[in-house]
N, C-alpha and C. Protein backbone atom coordinates (compact mmCIF):
# COMPACT_ATOMS: atom_id res chain seq x y z
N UNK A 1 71.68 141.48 58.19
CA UNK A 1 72.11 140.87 56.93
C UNK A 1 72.19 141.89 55.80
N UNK A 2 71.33 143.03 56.06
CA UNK A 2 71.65 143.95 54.86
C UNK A 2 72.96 145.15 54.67
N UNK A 3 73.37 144.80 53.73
CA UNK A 3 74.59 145.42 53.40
C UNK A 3 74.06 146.69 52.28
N UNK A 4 75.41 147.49 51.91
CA UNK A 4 75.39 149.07 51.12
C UNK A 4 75.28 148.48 50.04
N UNK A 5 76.03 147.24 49.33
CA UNK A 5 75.51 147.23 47.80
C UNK A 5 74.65 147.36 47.24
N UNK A 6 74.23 146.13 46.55
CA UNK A 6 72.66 147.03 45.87
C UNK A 6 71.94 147.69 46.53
N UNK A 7 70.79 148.08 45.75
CA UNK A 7 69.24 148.79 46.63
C UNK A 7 68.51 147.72 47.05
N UNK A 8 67.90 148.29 48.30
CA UNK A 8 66.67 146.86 48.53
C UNK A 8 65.70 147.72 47.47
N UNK A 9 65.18 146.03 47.29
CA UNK A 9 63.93 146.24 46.90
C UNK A 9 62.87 147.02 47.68
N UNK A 10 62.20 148.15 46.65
CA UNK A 10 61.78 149.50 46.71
C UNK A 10 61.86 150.64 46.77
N UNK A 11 63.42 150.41 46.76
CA UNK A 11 64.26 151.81 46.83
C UNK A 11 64.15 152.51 45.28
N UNK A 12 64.56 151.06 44.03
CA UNK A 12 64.60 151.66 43.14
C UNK A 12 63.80 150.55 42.37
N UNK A 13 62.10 150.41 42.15
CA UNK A 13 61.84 149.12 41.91
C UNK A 13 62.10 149.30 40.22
N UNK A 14 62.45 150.09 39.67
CA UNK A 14 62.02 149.89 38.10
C UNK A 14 63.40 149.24 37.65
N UNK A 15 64.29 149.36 38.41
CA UNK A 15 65.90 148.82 38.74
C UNK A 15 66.22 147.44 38.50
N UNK A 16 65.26 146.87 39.00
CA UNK A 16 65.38 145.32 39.72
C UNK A 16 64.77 144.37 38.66
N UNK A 17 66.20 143.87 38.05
CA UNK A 17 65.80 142.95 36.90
C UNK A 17 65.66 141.57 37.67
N UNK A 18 65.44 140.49 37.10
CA UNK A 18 65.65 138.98 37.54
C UNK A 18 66.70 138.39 38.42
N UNK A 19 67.91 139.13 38.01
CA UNK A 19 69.08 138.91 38.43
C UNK A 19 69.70 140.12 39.44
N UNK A 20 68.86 141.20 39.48
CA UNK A 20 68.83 142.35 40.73
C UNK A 20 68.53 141.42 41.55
N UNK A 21 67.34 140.88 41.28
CA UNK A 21 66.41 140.45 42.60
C UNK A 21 67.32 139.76 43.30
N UNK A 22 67.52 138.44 42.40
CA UNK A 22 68.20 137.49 43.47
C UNK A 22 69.27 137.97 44.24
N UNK A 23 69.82 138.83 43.69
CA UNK A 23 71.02 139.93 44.23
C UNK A 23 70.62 140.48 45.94
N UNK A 24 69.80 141.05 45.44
CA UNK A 24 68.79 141.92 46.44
C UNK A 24 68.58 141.13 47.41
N UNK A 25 67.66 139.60 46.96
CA UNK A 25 67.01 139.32 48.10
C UNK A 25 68.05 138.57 48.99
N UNK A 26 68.95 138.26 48.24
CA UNK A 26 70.63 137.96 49.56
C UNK A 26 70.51 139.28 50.50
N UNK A 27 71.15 140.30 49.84
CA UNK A 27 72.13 141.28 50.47
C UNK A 27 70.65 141.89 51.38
N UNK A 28 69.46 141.86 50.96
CA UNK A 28 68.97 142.81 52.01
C UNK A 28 68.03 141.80 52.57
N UNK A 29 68.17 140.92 52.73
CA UNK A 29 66.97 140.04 53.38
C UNK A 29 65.60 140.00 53.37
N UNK A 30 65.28 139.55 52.81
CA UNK A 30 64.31 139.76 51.79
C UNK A 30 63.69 138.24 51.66
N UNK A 31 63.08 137.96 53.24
CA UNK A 31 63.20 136.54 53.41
C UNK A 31 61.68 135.68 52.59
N UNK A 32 60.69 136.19 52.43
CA UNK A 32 60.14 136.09 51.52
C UNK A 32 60.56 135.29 49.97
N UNK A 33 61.48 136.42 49.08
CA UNK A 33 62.00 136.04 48.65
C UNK A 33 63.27 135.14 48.56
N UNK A 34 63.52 135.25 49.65
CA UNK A 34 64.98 133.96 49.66
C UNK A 34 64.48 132.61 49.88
N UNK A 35 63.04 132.31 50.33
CA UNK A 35 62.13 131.17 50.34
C UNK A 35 62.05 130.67 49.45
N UNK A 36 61.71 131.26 48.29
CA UNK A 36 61.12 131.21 47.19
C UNK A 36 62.20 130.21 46.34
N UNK A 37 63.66 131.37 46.65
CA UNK A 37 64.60 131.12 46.19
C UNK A 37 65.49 129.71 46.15
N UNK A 38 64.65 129.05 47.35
CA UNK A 38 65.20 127.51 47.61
C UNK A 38 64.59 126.58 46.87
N UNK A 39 63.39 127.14 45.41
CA UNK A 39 62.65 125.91 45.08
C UNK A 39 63.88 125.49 43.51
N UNK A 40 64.13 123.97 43.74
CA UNK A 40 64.81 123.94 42.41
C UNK A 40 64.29 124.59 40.85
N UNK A 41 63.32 124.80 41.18
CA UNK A 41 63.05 125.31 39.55
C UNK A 41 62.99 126.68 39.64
N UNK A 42 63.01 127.57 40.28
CA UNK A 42 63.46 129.00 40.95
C UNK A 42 64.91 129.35 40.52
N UNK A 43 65.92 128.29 41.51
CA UNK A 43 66.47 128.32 41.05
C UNK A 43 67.87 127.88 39.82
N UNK A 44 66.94 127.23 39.07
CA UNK A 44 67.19 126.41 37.49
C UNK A 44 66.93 127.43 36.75
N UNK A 45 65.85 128.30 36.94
CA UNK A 45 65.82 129.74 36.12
C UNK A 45 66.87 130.43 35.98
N UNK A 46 67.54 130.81 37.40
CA UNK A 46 68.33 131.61 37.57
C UNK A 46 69.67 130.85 36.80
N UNK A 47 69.97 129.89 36.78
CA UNK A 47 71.37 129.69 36.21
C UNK A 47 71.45 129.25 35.33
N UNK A 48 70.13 129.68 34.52
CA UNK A 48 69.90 129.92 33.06
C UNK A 48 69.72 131.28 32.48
N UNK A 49 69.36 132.02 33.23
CA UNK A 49 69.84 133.51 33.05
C UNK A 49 71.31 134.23 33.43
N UNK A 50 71.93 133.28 34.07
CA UNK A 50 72.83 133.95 34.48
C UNK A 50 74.04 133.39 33.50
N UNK A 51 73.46 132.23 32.97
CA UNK A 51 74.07 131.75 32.20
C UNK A 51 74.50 132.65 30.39
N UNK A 52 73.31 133.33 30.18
CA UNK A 52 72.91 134.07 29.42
C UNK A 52 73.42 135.62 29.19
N UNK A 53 74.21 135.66 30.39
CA UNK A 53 74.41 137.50 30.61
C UNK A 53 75.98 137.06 29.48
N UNK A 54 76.00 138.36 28.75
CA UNK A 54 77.23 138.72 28.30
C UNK A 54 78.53 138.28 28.63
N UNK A 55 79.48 138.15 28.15
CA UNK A 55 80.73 137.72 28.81
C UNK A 55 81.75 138.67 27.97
N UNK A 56 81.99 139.72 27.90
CA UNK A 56 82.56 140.68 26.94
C UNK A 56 84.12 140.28 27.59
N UNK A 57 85.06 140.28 28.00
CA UNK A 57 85.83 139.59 27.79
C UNK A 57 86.04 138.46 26.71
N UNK A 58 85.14 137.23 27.15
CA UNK A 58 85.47 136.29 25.71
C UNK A 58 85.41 136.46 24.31
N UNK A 59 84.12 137.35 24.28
CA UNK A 59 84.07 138.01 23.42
C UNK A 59 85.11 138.51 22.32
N UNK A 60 85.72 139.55 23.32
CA UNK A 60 86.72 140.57 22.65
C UNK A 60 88.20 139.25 22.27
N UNK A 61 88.18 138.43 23.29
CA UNK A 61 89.02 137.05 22.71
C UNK A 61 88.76 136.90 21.40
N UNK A 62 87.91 136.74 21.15
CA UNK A 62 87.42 136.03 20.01
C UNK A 62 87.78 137.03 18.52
N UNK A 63 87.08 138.46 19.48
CA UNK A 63 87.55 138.79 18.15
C UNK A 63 88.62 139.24 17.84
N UNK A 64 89.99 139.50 19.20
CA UNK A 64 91.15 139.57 18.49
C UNK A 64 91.80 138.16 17.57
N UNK A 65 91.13 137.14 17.64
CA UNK A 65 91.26 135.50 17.31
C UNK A 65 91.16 135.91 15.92
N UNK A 66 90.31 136.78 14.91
CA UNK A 66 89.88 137.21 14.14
C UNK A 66 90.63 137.84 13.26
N UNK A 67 91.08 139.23 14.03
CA UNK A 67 91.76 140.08 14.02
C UNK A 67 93.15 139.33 13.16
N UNK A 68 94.06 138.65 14.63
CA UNK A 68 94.86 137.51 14.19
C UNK A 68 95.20 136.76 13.26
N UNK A 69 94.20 136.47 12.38
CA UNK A 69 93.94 135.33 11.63
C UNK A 69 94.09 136.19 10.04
N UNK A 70 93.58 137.26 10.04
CA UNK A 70 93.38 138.30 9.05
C UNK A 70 94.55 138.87 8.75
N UNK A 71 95.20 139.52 9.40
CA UNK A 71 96.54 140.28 9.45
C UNK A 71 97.49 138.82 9.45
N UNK A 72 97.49 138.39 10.01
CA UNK A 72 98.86 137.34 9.69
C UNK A 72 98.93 136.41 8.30
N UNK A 73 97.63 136.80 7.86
CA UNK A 73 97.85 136.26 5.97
C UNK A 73 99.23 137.00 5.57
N UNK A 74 99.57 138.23 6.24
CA UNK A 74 100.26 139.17 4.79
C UNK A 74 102.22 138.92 5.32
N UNK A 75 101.74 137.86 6.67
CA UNK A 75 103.33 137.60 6.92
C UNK A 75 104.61 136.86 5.86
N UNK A 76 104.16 136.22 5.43
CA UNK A 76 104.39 135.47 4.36
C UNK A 76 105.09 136.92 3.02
N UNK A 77 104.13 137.59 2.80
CA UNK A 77 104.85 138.67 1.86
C UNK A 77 105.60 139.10 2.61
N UNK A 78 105.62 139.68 4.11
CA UNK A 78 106.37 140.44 4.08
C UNK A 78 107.76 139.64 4.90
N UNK A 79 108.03 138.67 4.56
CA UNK A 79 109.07 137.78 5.10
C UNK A 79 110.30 139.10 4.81
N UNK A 80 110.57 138.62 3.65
CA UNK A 80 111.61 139.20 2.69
C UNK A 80 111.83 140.25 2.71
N UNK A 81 111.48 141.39 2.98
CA UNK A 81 111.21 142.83 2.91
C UNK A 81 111.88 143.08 4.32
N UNK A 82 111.40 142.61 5.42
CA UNK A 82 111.58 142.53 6.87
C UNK A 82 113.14 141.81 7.42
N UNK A 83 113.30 140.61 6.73
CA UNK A 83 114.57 139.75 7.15
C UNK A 83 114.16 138.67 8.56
N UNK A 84 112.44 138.93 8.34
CA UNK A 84 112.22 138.17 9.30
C UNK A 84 112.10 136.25 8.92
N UNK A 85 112.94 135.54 9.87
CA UNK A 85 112.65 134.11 9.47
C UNK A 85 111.62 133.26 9.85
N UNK A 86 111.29 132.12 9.20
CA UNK A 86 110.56 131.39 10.22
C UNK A 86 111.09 130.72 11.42
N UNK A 87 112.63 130.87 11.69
CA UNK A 87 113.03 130.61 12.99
C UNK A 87 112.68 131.33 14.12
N UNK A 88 112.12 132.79 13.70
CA UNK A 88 112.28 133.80 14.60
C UNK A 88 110.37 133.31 14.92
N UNK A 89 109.98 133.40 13.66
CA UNK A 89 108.37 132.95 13.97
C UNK A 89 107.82 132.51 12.79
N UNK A 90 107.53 131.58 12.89
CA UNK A 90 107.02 130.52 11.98
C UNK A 90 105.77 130.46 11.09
N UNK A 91 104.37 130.94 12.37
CA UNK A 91 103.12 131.65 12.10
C UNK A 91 102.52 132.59 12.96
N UNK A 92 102.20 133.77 12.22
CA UNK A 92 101.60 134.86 13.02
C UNK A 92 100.88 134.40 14.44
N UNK A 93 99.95 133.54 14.62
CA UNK A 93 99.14 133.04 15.65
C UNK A 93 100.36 133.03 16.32
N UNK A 94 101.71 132.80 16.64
CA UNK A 94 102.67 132.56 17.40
C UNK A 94 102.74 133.46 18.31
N UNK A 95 102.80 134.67 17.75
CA UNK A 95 102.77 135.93 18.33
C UNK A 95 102.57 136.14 19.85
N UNK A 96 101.03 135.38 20.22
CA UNK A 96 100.18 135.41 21.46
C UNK A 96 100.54 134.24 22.71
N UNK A 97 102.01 133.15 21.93
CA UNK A 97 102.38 132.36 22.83
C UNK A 97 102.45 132.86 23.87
N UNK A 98 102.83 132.10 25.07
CA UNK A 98 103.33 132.41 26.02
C UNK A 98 105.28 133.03 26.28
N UNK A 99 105.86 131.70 25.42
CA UNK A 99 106.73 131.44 25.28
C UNK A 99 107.36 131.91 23.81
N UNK A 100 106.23 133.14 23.63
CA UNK A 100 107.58 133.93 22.08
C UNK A 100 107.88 135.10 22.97
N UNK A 101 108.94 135.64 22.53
CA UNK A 101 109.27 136.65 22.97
C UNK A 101 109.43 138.09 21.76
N UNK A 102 108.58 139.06 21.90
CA UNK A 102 108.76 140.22 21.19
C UNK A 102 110.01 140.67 21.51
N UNK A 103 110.96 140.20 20.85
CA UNK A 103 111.92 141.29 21.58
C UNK A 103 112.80 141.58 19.72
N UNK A 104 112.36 140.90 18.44
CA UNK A 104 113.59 140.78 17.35
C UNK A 104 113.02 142.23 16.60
N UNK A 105 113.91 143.12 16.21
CA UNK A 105 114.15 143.77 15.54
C UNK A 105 113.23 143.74 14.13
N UNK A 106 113.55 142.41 13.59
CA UNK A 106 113.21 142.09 12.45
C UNK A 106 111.24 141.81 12.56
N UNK A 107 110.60 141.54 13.77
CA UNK A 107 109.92 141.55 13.24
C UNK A 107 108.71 142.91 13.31
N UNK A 108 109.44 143.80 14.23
CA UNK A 108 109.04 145.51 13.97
C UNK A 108 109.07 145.33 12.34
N UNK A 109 109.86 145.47 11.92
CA UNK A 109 109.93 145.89 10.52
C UNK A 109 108.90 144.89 9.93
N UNK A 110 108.71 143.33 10.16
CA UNK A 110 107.53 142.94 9.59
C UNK A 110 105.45 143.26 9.77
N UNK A 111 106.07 143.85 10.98
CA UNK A 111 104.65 144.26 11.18
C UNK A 111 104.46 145.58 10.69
N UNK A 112 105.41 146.61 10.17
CA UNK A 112 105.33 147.87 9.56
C UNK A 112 104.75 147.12 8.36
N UNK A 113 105.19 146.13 7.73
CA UNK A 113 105.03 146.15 6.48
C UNK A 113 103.76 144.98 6.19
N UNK A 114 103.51 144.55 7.30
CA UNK A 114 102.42 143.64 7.46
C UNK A 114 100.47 145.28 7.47
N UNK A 115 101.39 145.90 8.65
CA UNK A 115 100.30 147.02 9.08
C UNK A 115 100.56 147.95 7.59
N UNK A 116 100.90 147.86 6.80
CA UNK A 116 100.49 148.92 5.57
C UNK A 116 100.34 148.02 4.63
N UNK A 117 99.82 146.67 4.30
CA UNK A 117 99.51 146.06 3.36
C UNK A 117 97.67 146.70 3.52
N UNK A 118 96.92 146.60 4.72
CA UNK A 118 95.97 147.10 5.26
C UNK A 118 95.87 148.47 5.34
N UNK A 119 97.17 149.50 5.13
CA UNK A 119 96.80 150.99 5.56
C UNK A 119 96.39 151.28 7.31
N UNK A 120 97.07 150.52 8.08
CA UNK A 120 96.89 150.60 9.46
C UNK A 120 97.98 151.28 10.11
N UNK A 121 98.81 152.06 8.99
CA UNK A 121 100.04 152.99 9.76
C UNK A 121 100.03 154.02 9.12
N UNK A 122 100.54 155.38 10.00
CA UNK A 122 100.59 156.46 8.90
C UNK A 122 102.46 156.24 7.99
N UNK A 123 102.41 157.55 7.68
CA UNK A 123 104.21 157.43 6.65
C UNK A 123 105.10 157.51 8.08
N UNK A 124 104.97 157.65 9.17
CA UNK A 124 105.92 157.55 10.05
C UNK A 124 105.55 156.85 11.00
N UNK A 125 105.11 155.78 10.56
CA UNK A 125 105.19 154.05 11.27
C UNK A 125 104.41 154.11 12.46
N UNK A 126 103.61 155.24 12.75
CA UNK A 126 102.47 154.97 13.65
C UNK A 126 101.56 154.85 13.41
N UNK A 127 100.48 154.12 14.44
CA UNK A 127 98.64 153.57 14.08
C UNK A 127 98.22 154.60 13.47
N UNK A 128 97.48 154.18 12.20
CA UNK A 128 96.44 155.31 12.02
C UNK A 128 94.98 154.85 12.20
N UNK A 129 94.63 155.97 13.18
CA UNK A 129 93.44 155.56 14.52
C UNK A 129 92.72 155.33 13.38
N UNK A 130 91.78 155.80 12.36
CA UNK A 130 90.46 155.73 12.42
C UNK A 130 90.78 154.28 11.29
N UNK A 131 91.59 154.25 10.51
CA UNK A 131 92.13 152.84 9.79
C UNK A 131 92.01 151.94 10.22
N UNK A 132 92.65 151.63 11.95
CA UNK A 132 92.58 150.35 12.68
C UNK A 132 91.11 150.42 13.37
N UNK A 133 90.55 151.80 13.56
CA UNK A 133 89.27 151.24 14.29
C UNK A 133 88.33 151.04 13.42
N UNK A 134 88.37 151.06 11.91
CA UNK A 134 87.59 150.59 10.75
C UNK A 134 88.00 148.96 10.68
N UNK A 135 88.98 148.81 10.90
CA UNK A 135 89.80 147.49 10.66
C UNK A 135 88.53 146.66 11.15
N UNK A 136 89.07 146.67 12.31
CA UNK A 136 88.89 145.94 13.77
C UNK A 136 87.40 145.73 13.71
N UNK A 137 86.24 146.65 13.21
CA UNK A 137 85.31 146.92 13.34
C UNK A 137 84.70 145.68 12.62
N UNK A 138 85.86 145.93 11.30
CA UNK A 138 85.02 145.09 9.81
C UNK A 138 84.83 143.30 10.34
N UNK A 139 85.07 143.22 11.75
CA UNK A 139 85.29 141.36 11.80
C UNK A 139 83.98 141.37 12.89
N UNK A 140 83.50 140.18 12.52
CA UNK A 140 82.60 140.05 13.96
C UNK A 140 82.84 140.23 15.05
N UNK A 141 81.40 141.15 15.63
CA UNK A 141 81.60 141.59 16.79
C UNK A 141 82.60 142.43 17.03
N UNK A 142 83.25 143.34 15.98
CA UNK A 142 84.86 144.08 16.24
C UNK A 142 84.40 145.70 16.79
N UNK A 143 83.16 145.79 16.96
CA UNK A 143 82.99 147.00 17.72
C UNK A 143 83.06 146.55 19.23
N UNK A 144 83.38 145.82 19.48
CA UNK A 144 83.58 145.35 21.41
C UNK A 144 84.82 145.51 21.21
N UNK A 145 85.65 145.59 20.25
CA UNK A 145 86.96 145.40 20.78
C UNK A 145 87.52 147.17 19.90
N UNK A 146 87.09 147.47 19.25
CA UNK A 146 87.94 148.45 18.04
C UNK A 146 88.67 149.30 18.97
N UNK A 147 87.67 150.60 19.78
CA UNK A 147 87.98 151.48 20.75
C UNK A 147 88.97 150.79 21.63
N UNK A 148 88.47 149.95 22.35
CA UNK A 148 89.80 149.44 23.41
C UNK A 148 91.54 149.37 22.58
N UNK A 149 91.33 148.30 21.59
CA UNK A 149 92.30 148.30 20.60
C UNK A 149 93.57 149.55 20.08
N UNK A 150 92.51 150.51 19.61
CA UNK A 150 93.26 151.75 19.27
C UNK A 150 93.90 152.16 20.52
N UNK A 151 92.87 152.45 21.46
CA UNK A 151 93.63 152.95 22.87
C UNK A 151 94.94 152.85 23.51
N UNK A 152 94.57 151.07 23.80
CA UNK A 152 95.79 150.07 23.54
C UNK A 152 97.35 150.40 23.04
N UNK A 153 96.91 150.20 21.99
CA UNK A 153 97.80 150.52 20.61
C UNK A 153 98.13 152.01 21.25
N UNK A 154 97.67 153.21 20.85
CA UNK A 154 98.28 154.18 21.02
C UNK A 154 99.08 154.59 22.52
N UNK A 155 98.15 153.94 23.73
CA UNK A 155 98.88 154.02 25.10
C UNK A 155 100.50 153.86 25.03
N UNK A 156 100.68 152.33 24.49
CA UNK A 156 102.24 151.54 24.32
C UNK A 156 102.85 152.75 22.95
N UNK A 157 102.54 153.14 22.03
CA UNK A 157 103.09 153.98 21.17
C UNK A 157 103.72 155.33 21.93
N UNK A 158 102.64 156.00 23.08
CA UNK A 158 103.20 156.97 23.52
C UNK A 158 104.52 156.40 25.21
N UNK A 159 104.49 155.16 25.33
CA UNK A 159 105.48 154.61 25.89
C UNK A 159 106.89 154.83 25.23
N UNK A 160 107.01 154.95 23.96
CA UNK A 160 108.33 154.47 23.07
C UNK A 160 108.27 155.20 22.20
N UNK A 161 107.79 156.87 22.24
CA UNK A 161 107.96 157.35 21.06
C UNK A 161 109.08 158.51 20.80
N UNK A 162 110.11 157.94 21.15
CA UNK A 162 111.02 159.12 21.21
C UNK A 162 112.33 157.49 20.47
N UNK A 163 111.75 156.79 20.50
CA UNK A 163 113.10 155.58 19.51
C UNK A 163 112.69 156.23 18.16
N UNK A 164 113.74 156.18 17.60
CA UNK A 164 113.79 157.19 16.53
C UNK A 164 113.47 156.11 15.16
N UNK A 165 114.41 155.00 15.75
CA UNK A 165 114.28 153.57 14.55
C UNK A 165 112.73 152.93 14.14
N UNK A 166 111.94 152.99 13.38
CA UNK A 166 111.16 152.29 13.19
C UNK A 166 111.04 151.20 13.65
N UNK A 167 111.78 150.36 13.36
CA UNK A 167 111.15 148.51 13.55
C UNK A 167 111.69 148.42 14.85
N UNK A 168 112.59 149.18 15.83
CA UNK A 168 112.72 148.63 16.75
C UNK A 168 111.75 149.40 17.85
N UNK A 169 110.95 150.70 17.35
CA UNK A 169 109.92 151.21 17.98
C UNK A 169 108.70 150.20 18.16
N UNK A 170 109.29 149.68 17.02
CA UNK A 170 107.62 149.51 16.27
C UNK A 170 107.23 147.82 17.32
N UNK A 171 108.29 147.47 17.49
CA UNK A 171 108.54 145.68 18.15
C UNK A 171 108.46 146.30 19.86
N UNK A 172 108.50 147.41 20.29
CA UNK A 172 108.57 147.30 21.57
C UNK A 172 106.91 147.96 21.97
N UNK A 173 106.55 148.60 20.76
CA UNK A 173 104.90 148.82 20.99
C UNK A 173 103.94 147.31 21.00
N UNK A 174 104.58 146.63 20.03
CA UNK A 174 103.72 145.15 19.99
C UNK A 174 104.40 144.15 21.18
N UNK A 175 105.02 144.24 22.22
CA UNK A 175 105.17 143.54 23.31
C UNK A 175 105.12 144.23 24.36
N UNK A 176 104.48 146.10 24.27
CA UNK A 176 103.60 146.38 25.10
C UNK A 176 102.18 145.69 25.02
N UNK A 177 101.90 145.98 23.97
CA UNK A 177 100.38 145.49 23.01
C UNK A 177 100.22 144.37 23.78
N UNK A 178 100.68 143.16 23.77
CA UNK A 178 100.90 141.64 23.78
C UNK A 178 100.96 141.52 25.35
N UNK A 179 101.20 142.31 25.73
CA UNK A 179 101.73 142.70 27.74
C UNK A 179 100.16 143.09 28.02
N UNK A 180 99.58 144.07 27.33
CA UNK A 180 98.56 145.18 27.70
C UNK A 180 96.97 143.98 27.60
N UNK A 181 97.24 142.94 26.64
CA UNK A 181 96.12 142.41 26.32
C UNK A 181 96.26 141.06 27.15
N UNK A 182 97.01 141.07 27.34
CA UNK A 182 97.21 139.38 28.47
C UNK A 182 96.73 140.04 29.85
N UNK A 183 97.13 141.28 30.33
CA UNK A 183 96.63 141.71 31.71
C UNK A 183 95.17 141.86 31.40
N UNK A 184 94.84 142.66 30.29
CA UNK A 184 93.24 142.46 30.14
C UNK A 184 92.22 141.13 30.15
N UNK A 185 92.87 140.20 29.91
CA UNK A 185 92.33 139.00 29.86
C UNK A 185 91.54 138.87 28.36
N UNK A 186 92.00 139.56 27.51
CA UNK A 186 91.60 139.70 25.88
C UNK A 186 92.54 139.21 24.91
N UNK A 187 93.68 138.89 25.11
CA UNK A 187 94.48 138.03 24.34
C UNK A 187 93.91 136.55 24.13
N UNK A 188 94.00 136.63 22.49
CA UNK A 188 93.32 135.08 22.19
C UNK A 188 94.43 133.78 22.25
N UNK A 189 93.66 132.83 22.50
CA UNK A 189 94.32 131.21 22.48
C UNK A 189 94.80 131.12 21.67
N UNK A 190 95.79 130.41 21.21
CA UNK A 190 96.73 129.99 19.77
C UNK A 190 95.54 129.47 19.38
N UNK A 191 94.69 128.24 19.81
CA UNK A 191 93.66 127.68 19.45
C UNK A 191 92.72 127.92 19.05
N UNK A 192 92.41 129.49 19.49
CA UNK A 192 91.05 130.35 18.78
C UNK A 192 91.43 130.71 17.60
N UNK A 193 92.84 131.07 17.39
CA UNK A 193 93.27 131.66 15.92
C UNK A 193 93.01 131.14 14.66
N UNK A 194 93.54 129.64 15.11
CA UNK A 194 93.69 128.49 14.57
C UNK A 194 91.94 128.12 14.14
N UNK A 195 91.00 128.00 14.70
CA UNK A 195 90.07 127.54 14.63
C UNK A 195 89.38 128.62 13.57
N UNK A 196 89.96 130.09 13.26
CA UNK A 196 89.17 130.80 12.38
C UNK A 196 89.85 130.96 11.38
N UNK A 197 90.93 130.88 10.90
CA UNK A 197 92.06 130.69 9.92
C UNK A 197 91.68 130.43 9.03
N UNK A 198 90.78 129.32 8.80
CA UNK A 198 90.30 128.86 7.70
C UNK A 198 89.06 130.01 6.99
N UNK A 199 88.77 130.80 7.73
CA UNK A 199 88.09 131.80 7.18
C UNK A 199 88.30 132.90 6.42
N UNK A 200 89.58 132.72 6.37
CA UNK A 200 90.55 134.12 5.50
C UNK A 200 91.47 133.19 4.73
């Protein structure tokens, strides 16, 4: 029954948290402990600790939900400036549909002018790193997400950096962005956006 994953117990005992163990006493048989392991309140512990471990994924949901909610105040100014309509998009939270498509011209140019109401671009319409990872930082919990973010962001920038046009550079980095964070499983719900909105 014992397999290469974890260590058995004693290999590395200072290792073996609560949730090692039970680990452990599967994979290496550890029948002692797997006895133990059949009493309901044994294990009622356990799926209350396990209940308890981190979930950094949702997390980082949450706080692009944040993120979201903050930056899409300044859509509204920059309607006009951009030529972007509310046909094209109505409210920022839209962005993360399933069913919008990054593909308009117009709203590169609104997010240039959305991302320098904040100072989150340099003069030639790219991220400026330490700006957005201050950004990102300033919202709850935005150090789980800042680093990934910039990364992000700059990965899809060096995808498309030879389009010479601003807003139409700038719209094919944010539906890498929008591509890059749905495979991560860190793109927030319309519904999470929505639910913090009222906070900005």
């Amino acid at each position: 029954m014992k397999t290469s994953g974890a260590p058995c117990p004693g290999s590395e005992p200072k290792s073996c948290s609560m949730i090692g163990f039970v680990v452990e006493a599967i994979t290496c048989g550890d029948q002692k402990s797997v006895g133990r392991m059949g009493s309901p309140l044994y294990l009622a512990v356990c799926i209350v600790i396990l209940a308890a471990v981190p979930k950094p994924v949702k997390s980082t949901a949450e706080v692009m939900s944040h993120v979201t909610a903050h930056f899409g105040k300044s859509l509204e100014e920059c309607r006009e400036e951009s030529g972007l309509t509310a046909e094209v998009l109505e409210e920022f939270q839209h962005f993360w549909s399933e069913d919008f498509e990054v593909v308009h011209r117009e709203l590169g140019c609104a997010l240039i002018c959305m991302s320098n109401k904040f100072s989150l671009m340099q003069d030639d319409a790219r991220m400026h790193h330490v700006n957005m990872h201050d950004y990102v930082k300033s919202f709850p919990q935005g150090d789980l997400l800042s680093a990934k973010m910039v990364e992000m962001i700059h990965n899809c920038e060096k995808q498309y950096d030879d389009i010479t046009d601003d807003c139409n550079r700038v719209v094919k980095v944010a539906a890498c962005f929008k591509e890059s964070c749905k495979k991560a499983g860190i793109a927030p719900e319309v519904a999470m956006i929505e639910a913090v909105m009222e906070q900005y």
